[in-house]
C-alpha atoms as a PDB file:
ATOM      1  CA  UNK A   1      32.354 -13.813  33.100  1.00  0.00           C
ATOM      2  CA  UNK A   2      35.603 -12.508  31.137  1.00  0.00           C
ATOM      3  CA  UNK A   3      35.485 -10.126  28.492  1.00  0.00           C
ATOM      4  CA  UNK A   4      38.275  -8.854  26.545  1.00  0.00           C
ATOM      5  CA  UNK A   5      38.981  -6.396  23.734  1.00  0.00           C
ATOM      6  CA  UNK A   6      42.099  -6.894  21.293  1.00  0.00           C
ATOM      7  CA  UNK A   7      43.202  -3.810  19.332  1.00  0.00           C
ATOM      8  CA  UNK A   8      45.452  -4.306  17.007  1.00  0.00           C
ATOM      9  CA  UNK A   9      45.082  -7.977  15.904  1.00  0.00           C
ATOM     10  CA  UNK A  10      47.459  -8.096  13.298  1.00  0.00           C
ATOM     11  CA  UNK A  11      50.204 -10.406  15.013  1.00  0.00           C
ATOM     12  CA  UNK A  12      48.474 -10.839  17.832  1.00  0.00           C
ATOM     13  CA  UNK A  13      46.831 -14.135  17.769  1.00  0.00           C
ATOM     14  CA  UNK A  14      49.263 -15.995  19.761  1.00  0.00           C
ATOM     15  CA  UNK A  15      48.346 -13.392  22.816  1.00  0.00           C
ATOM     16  CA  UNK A  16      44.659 -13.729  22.101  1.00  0.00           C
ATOM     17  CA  UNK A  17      44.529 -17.237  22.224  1.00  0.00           C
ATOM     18  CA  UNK A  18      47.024 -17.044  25.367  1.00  0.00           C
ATOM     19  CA  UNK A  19      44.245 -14.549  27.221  1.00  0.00           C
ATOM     20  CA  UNK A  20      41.534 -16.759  26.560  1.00  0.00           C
ATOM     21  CA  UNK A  21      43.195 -20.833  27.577  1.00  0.00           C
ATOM     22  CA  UNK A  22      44.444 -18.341  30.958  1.00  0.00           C
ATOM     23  CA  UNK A  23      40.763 -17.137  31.526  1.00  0.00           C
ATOM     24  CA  UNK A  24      39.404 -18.428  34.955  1.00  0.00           C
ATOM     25  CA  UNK A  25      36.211 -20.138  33.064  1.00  0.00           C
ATOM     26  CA  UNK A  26      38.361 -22.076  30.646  1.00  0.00           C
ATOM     27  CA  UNK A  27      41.858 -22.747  33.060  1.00  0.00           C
ATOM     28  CA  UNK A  28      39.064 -24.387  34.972  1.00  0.00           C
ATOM     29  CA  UNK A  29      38.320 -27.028  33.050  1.00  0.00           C
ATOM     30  CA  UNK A  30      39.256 -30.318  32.765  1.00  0.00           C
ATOM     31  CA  UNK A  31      42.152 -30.925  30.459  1.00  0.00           C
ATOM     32  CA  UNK A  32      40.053 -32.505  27.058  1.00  0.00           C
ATOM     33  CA  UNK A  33      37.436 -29.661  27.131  1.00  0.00           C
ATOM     34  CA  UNK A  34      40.457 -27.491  27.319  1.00  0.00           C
ATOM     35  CA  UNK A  35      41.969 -28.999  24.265  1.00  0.00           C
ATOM     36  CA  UNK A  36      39.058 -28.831  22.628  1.00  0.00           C
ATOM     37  CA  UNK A  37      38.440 -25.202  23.432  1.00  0.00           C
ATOM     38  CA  UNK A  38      41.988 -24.652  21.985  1.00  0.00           C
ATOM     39  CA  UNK A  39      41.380 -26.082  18.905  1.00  0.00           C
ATOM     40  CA  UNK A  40      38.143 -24.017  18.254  1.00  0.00           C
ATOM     41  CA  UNK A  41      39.560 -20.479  19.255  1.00  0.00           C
ATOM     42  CA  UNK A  42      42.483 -20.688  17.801  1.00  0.00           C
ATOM     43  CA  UNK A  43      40.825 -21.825  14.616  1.00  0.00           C
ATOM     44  CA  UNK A  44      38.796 -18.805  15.062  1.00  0.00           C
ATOM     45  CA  UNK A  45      41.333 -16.471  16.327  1.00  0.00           C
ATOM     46  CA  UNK A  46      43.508 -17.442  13.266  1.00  0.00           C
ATOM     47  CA  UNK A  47      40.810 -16.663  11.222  1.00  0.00           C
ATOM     48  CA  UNK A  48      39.808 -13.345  11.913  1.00  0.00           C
ATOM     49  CA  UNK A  49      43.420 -12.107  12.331  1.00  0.00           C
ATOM     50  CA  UNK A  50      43.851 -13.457   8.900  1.00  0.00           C
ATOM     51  CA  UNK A  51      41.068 -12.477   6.991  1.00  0.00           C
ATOM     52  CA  UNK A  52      38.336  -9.867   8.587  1.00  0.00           C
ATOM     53  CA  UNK A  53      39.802  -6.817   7.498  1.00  0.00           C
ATOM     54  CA  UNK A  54      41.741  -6.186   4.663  1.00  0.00           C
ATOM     55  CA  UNK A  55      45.306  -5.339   3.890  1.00  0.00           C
ATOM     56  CA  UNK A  56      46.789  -2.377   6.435  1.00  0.00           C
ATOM     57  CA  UNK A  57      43.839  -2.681   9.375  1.00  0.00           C
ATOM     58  CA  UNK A  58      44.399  -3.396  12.552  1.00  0.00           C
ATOM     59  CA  UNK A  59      40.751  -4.599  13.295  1.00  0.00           C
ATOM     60  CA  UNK A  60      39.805  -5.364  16.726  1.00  0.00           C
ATOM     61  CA  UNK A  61      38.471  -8.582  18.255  1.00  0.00           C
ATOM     62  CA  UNK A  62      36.157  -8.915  21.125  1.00  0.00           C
ATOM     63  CA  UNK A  63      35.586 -11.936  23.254  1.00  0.00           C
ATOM     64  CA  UNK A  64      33.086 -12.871  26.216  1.00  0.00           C
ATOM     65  CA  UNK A  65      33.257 -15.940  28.265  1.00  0.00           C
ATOM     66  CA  UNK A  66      30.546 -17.279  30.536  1.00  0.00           C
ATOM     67  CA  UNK A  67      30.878 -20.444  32.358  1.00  0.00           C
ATOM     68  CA  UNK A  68      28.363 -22.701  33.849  1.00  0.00           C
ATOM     69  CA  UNK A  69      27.252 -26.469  32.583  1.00  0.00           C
ATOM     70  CA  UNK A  70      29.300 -25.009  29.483  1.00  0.00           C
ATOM     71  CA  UNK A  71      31.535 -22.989  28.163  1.00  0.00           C
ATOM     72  CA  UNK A  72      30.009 -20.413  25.705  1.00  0.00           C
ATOM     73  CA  UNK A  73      32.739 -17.987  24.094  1.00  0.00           C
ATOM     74  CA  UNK A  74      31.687 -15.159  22.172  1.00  0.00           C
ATOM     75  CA  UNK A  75      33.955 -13.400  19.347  1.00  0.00           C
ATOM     76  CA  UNK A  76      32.818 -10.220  18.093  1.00  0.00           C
ATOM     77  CA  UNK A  77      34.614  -8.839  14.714  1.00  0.00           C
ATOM     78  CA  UNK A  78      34.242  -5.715  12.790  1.00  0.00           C
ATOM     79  CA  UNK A  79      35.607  -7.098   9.770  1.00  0.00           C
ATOM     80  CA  UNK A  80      33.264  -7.972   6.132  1.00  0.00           C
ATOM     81  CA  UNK A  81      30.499  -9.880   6.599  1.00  0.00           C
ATOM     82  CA  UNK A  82      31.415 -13.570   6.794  1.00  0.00           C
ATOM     83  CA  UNK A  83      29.437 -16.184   8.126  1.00  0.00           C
ATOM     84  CA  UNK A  84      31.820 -19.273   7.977  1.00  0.00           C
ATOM     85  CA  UNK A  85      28.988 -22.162   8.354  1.00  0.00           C
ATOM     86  CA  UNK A  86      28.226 -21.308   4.969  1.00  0.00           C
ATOM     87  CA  UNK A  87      31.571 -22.589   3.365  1.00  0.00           C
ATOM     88  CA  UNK A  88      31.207 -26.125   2.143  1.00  0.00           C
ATOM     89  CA  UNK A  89      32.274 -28.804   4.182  1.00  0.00           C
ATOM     90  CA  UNK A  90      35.734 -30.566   2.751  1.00  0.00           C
ATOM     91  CA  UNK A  91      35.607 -33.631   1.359  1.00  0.00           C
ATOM     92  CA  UNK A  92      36.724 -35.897   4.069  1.00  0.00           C
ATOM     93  CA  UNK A  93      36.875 -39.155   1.839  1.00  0.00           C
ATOM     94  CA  UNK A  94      39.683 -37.860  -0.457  1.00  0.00           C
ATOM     95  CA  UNK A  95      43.212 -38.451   0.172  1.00  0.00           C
ATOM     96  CA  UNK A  96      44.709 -35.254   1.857  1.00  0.00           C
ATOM     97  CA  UNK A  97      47.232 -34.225  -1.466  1.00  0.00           C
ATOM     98  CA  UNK A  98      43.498 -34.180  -3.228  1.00  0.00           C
ATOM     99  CA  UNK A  99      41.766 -31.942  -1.003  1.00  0.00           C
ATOM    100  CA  UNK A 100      41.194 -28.468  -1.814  1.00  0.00           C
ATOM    101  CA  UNK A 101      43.208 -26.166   1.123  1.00  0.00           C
ATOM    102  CA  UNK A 102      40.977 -24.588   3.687  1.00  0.00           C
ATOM    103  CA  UNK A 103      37.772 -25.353   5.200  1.00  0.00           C
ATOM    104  CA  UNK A 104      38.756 -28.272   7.467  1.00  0.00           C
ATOM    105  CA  UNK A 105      39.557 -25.932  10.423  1.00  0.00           C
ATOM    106  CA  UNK A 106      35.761 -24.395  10.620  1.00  0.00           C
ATOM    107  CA  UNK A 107      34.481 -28.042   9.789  1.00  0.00           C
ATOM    108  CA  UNK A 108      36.757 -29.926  12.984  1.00  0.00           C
ATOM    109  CA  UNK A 109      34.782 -27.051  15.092  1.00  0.00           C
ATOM    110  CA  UNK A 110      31.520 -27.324  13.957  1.00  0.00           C
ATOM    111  CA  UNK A 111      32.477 -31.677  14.675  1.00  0.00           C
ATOM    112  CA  UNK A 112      34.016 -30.638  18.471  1.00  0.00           C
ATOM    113  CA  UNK A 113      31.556 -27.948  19.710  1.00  0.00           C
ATOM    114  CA  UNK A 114      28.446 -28.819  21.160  1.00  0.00           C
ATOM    115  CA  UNK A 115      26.742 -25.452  19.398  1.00  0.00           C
ATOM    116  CA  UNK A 116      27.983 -22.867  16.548  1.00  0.00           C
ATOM    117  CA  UNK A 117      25.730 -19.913  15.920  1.00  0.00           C
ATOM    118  CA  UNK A 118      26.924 -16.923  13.501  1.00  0.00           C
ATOM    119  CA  UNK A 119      24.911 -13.843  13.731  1.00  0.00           C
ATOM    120  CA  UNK A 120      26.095 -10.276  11.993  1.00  0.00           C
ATOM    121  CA  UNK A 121      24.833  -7.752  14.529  1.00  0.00           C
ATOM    122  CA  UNK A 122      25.548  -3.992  14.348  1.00  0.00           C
ATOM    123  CA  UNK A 123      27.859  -4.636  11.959  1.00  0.00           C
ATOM    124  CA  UNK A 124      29.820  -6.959  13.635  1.00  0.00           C
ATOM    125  CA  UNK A 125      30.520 -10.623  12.991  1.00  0.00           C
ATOM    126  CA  UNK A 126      29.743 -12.763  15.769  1.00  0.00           C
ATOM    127  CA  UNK A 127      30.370 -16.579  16.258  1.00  0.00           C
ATOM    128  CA  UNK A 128      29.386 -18.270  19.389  1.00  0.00           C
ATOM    129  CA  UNK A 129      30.467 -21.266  20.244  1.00  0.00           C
ATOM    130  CA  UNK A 130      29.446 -23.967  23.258  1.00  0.00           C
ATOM    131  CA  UNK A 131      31.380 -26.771  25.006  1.00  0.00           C
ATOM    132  CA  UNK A 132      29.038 -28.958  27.543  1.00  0.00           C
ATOM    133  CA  UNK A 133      31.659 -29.497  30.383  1.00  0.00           C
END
């Protein structure tokens, strides 16, 4: 299992994703479960450093990875509550100069991952998210 703590996140979420793709659990898969796995944490990792806290905080970002017949990566976040299953799904069938901006990055996760759970615990955000290898 790897676990890492970011602090700052504020500009950092090129090195966060970089930590987790170099992880042993996920550098050990094959290369379209690593893709995939891209996709979703940097859609997460984007998100967070974007949003969770506001204007001026550094925030801090927590991640845990366990491998076994999956991948299952945990992101802990102190930032406002925010539980982004919630947000309605885009509108797929509209033409892309149509759609409203945002929402298609959380909705291509929820499509690629085999789980997505959001819990706020101890006043912390936490998504989890599975891959079946």
């Amino acid at each position: 299992m790897s676990k890492f703590h970011f602090q700052p996140i504020k500009g950092q979420a090129h090195q966060i994703l970089k930590a987790i793709l170099k992880s042993p659990e996920v550098s050990s898969c094959h290369l379209k479960a690593t893709l995939t796995l891209r996709l979703a944490c940097e859609e997460i990792i984007m998100n967070v450093t974007s949003y969770a806290y506001p204007e001026g905080s550094e925030g801090f970002m927590d991640v845990e990875i366990q491998k076994t017949d999956r991948i299952v990566i945990r992101f802990e976040d102190g930032g406002a509550p925010f539980n982004p299953l919630e947000q309605e799904n885009p509108d797929t069938r509209l033409s892309w100069n149509k759609r409203r901006i945002g929402g298609l990055g959380i909705f291509l996760l929820c499509r690629k991952m085999d789980d997505v759970r959001y819990a706020y615990e101890n006043g912390k955000n936490v998504l989890t998210i599975e891959k079946i290898i």
